[in-house]
N, C-alpha and C. Protein backbone atom coordinates (compact mmCIF):
# COMPACT_ATOMS: atom_id res chain seq x y z
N UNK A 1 4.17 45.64 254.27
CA UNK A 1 3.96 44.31 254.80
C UNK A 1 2.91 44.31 255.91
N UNK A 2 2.64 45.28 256.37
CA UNK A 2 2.21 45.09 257.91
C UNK A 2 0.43 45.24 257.46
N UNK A 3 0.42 46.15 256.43
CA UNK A 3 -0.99 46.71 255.59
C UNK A 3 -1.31 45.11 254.88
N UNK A 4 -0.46 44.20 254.87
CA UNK A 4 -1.58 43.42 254.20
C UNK A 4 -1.44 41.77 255.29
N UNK A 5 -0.53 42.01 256.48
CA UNK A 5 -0.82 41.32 257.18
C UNK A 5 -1.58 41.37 258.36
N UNK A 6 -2.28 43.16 258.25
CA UNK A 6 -3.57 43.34 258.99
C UNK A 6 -4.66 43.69 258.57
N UNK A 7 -4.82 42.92 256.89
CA UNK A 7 -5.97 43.33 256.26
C UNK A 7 -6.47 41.39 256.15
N UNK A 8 -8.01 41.72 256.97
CA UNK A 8 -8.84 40.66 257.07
C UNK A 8 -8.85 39.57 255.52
N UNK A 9 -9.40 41.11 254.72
CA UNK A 9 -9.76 39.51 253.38
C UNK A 9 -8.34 39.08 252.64
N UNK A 10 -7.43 39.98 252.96
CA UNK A 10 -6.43 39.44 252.13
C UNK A 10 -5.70 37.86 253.04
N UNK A 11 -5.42 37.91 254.09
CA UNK A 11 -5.53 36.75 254.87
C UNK A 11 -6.27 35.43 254.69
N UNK A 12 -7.46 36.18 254.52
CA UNK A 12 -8.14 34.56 253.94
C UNK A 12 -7.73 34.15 252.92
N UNK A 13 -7.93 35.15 252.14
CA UNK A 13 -7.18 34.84 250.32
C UNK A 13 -5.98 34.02 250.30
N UNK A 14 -5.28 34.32 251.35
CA UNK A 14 -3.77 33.99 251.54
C UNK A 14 -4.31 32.05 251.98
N UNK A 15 -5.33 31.89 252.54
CA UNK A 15 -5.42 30.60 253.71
C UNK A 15 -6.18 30.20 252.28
N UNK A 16 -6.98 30.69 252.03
CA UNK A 16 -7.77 29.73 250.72
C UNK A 16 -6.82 29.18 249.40
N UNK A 17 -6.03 30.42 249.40
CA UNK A 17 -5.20 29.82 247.97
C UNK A 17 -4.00 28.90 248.86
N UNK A 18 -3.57 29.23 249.76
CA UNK A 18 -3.03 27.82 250.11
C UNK A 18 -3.65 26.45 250.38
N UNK A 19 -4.45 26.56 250.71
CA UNK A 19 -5.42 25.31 250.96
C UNK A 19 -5.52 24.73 249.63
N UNK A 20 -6.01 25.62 248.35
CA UNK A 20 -6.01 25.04 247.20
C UNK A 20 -4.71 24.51 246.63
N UNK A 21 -3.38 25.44 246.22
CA UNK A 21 -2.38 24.86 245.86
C UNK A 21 -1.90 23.58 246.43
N UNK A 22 -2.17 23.50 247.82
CA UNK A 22 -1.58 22.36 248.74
C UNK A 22 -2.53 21.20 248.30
N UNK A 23 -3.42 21.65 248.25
CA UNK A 23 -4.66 20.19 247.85
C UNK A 23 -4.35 20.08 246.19
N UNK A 24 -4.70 20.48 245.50
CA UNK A 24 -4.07 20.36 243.83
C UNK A 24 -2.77 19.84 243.68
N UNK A 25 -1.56 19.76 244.68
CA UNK A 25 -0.59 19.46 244.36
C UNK A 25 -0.48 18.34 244.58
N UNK A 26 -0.95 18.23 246.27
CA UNK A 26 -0.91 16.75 246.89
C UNK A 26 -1.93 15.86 245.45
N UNK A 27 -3.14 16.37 245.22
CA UNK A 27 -4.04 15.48 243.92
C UNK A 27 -2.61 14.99 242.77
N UNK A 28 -2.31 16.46 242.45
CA UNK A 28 -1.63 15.41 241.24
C UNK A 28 -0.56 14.41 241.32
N UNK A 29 0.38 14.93 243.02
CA UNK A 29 1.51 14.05 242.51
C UNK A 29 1.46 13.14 243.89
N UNK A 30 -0.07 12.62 243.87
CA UNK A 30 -0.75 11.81 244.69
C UNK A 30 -0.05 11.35 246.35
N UNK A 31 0.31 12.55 246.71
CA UNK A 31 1.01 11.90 248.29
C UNK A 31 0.39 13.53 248.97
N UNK A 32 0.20 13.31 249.87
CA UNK A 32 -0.75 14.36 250.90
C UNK A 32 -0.02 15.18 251.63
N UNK A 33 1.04 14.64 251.96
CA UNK A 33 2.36 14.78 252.54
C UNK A 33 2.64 15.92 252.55
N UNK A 34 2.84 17.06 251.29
CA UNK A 34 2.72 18.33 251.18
C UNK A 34 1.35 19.05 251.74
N UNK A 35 0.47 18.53 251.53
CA UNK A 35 -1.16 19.11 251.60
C UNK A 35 -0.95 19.27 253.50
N UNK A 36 -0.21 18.29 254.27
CA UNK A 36 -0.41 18.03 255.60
C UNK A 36 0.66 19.54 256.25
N UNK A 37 1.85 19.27 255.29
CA UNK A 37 2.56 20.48 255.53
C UNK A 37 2.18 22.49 255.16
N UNK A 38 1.41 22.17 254.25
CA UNK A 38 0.60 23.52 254.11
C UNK A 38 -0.33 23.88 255.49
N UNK A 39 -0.72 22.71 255.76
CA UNK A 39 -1.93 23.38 257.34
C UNK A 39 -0.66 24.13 258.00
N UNK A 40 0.40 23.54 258.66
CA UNK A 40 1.38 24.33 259.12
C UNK A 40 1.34 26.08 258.76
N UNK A 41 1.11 26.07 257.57
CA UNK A 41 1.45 27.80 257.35
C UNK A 41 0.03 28.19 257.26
N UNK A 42 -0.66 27.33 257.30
CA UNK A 42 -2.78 27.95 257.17
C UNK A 42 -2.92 28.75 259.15
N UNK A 43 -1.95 27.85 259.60
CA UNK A 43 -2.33 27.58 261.18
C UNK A 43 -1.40 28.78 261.54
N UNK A 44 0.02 29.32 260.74
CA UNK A 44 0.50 30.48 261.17
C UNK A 44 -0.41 31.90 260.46
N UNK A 45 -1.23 32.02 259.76
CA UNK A 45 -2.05 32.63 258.76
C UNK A 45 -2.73 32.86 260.19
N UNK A 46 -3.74 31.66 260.86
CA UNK A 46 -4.72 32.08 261.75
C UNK A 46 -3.87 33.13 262.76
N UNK A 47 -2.85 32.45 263.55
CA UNK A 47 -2.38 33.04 264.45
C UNK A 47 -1.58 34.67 264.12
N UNK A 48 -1.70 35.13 262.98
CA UNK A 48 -1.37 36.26 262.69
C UNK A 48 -2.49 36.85 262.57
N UNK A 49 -3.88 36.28 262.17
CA UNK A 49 -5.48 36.89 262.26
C UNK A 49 -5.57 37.50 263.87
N UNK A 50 -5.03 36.42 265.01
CA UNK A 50 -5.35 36.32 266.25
C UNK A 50 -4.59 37.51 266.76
N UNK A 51 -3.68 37.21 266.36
CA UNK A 51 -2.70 39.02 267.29
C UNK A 51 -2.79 40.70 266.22
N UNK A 52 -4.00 40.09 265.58
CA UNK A 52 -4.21 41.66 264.29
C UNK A 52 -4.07 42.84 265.24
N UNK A 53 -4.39 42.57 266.63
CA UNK A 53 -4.76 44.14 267.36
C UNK A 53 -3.26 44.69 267.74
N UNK A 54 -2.44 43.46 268.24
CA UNK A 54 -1.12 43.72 268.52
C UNK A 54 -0.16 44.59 267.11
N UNK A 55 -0.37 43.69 266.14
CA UNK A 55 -0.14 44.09 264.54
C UNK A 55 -0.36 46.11 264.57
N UNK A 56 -1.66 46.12 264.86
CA UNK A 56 -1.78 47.16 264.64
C UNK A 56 -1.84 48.37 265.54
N UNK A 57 -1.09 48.19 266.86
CA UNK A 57 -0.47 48.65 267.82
C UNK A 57 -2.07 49.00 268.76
N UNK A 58 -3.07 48.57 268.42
CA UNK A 58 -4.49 48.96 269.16
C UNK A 58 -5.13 47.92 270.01
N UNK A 59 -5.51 47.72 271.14
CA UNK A 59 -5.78 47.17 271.76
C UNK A 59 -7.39 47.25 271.59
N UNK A 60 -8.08 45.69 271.97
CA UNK A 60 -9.84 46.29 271.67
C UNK A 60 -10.12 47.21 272.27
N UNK A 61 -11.37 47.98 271.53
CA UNK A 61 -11.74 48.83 273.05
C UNK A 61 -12.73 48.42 274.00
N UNK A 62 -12.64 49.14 274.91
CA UNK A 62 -13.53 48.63 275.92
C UNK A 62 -15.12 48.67 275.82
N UNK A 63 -16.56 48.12 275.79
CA UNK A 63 -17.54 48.13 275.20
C UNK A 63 -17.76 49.37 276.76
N UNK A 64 -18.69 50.05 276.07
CA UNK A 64 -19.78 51.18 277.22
C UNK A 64 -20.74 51.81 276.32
N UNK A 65 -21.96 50.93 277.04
CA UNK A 65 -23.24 51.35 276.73
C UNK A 65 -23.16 52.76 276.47
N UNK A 66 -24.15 53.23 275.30
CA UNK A 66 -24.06 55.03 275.26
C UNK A 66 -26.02 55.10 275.51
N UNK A 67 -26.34 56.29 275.62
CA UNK A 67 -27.25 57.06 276.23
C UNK A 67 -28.70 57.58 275.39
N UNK A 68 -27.45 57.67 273.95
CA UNK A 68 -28.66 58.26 272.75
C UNK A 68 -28.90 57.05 272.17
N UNK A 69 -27.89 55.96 271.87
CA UNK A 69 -28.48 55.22 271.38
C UNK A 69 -28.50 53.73 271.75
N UNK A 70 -29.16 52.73 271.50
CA UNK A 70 -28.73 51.27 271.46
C UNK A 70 -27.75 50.49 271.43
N UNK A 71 -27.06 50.98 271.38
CA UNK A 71 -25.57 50.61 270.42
C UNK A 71 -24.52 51.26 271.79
N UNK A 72 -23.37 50.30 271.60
CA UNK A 72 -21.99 50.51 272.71
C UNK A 72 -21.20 51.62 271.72
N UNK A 73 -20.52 52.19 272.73
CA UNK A 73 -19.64 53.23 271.86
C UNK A 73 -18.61 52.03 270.46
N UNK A 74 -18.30 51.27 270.80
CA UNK A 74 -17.37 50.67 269.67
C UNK A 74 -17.80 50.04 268.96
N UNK A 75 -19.22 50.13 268.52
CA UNK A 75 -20.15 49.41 267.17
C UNK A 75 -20.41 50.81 266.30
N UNK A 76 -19.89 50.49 264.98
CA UNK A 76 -20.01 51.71 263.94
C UNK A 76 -21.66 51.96 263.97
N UNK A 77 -22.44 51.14 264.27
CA UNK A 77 -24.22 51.25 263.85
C UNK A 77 -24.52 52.55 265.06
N UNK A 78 -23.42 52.54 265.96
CA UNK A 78 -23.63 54.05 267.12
C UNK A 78 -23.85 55.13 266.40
N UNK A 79 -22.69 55.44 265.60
CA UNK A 79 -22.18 56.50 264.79
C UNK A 79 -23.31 56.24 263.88
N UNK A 80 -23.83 55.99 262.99
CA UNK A 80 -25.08 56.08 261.80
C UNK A 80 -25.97 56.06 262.43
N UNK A 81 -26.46 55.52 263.63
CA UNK A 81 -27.23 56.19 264.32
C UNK A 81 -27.82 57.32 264.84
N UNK A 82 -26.35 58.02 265.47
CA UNK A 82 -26.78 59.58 265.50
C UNK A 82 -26.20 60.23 264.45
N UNK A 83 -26.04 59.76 263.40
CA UNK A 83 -25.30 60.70 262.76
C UNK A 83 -24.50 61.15 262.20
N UNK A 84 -23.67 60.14 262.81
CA UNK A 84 -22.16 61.10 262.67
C UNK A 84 -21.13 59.84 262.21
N UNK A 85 -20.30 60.48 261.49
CA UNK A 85 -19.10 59.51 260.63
C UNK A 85 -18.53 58.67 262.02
N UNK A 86 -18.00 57.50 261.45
CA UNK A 86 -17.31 56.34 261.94
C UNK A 86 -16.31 56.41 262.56
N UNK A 87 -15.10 56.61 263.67
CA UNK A 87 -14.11 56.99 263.42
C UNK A 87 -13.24 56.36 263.07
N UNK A 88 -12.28 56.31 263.17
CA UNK A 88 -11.16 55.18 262.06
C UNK A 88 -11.12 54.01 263.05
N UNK A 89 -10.44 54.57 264.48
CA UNK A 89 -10.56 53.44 265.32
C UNK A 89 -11.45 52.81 265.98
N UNK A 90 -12.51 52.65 265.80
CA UNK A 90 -13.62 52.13 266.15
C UNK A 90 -14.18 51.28 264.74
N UNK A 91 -13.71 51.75 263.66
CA UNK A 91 -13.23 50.90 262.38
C UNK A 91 -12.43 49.50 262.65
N UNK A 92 -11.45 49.90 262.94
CA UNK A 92 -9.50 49.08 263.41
C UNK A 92 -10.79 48.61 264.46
N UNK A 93 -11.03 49.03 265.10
CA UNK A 93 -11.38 47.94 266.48
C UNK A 93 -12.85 46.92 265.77
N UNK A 94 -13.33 46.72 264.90
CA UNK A 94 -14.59 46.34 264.11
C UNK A 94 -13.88 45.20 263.57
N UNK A 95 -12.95 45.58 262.94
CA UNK A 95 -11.93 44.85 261.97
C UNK A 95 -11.09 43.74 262.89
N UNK A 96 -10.61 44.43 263.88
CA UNK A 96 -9.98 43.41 264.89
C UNK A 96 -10.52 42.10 265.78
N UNK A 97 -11.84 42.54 266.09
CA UNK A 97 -12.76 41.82 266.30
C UNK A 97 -13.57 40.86 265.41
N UNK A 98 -13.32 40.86 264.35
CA UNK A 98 -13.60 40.04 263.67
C UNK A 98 -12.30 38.80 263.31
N UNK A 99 -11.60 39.65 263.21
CA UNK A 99 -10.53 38.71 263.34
C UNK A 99 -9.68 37.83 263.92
N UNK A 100 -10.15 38.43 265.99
CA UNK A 100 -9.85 37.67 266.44
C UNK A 100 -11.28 37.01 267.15
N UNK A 101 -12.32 37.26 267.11
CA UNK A 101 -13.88 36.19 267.42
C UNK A 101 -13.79 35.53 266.48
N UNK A 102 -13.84 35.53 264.92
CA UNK A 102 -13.74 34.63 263.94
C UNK A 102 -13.52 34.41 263.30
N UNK A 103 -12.28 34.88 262.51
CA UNK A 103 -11.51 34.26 261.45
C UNK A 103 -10.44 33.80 261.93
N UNK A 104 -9.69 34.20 262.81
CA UNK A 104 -8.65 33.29 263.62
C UNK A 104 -8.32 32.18 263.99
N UNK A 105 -9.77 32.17 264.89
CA UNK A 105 -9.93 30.92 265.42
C UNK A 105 -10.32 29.67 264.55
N UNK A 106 -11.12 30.02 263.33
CA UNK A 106 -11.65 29.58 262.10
C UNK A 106 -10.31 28.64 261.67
N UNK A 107 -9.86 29.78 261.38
CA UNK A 107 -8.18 29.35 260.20
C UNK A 107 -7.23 28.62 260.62
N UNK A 108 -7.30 28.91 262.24
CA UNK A 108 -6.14 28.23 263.38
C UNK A 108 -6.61 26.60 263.16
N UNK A 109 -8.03 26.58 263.56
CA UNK A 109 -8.36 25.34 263.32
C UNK A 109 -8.60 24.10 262.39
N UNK A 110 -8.91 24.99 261.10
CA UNK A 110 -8.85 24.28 260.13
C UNK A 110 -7.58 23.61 260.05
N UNK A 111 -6.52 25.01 259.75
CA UNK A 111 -4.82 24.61 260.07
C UNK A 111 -4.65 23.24 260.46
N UNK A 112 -4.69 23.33 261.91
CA UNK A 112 -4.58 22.31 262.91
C UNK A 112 -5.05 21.03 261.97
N UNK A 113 -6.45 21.01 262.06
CA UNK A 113 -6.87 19.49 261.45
C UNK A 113 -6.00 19.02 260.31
N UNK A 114 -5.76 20.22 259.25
CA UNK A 114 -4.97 19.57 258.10
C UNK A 114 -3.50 19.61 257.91
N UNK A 115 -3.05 19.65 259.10
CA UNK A 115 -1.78 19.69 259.69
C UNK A 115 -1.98 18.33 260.06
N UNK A 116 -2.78 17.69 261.46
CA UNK A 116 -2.95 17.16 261.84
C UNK A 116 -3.05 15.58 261.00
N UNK A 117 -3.60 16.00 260.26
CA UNK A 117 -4.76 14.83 259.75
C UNK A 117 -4.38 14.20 258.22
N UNK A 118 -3.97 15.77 257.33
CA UNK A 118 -3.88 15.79 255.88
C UNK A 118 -3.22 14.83 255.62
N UNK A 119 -2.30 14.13 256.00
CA UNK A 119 -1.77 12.82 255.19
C UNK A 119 -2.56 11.68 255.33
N UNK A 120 -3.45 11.45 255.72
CA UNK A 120 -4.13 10.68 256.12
C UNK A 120 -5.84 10.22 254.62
N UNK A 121 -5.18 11.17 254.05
CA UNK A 121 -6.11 11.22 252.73
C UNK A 121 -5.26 10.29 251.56
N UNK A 122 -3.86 10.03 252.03
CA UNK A 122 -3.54 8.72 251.28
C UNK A 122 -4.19 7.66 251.09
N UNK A 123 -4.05 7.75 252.35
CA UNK A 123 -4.91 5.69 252.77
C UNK A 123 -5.96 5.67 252.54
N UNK A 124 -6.71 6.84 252.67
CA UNK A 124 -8.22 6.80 251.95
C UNK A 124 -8.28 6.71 250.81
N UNK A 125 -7.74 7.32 249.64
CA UNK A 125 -7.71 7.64 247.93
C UNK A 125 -6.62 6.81 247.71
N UNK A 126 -5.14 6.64 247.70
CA UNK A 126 -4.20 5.94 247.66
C UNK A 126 -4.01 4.70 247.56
């Protein structure tokens, strides 16, 4: 469980195919009502993107300029730079950072609006 609730694309997969089922359902059996209640679980989707580092017991790491190259120790382009393999956690920390600069906040928000908002596509189409 924990391997695929701290794996980035499967998360989205998870927020996209809900977004779709919830919208296809609300289409056919024409009330939004459900579609408004899916943001609810799109918006717990983000907030499980947002604590991935907690998830995965790693905290970011701290950025420090390095010497040989351009690059902070916790950007993998350091490591191919001089040379040398990636290490895992500086991987986990690549991964985490993406997830909580922008897919989190992404997903949280969408959430929100169609939580917010999604029934509101009655009165428009309806």
């Amino acid at each position: 469980m924990k391997k695929i609730i701290s794996n980035n694309k499967t998360m989205v997969c998870i927020s996209i195919s809900l977004f779709l089922i919830g919208f296809l359902h609300s289409v056919i059996v024409k009330d939004f009502i459900w579609f408004q209640r899916i943001g609810a679980i799109i918006v717990c989707v983000g907030i499980l993107l947002l604590s991935r580092p907690s998830l995965i017991n790693q905290s970011l790491l701290s950025e420090v300029g390095m010497a040989n190259s351009p690059f902070n120790s916790n950007d993998p382009e350091h490591y191919k730079f001089i040379g040398e393999p990636v290490p895992e956690i500086v991987s986990e920390d690549s991964k985490s950072r993406i997830a909580v600069n922008k897919l989190g906040p992404l997903i949280t928000f969408i959430g929100t609006v169609i939580w917010g908002y999604g029934d509101l596509i009655n009165r428009l189409c309806f």
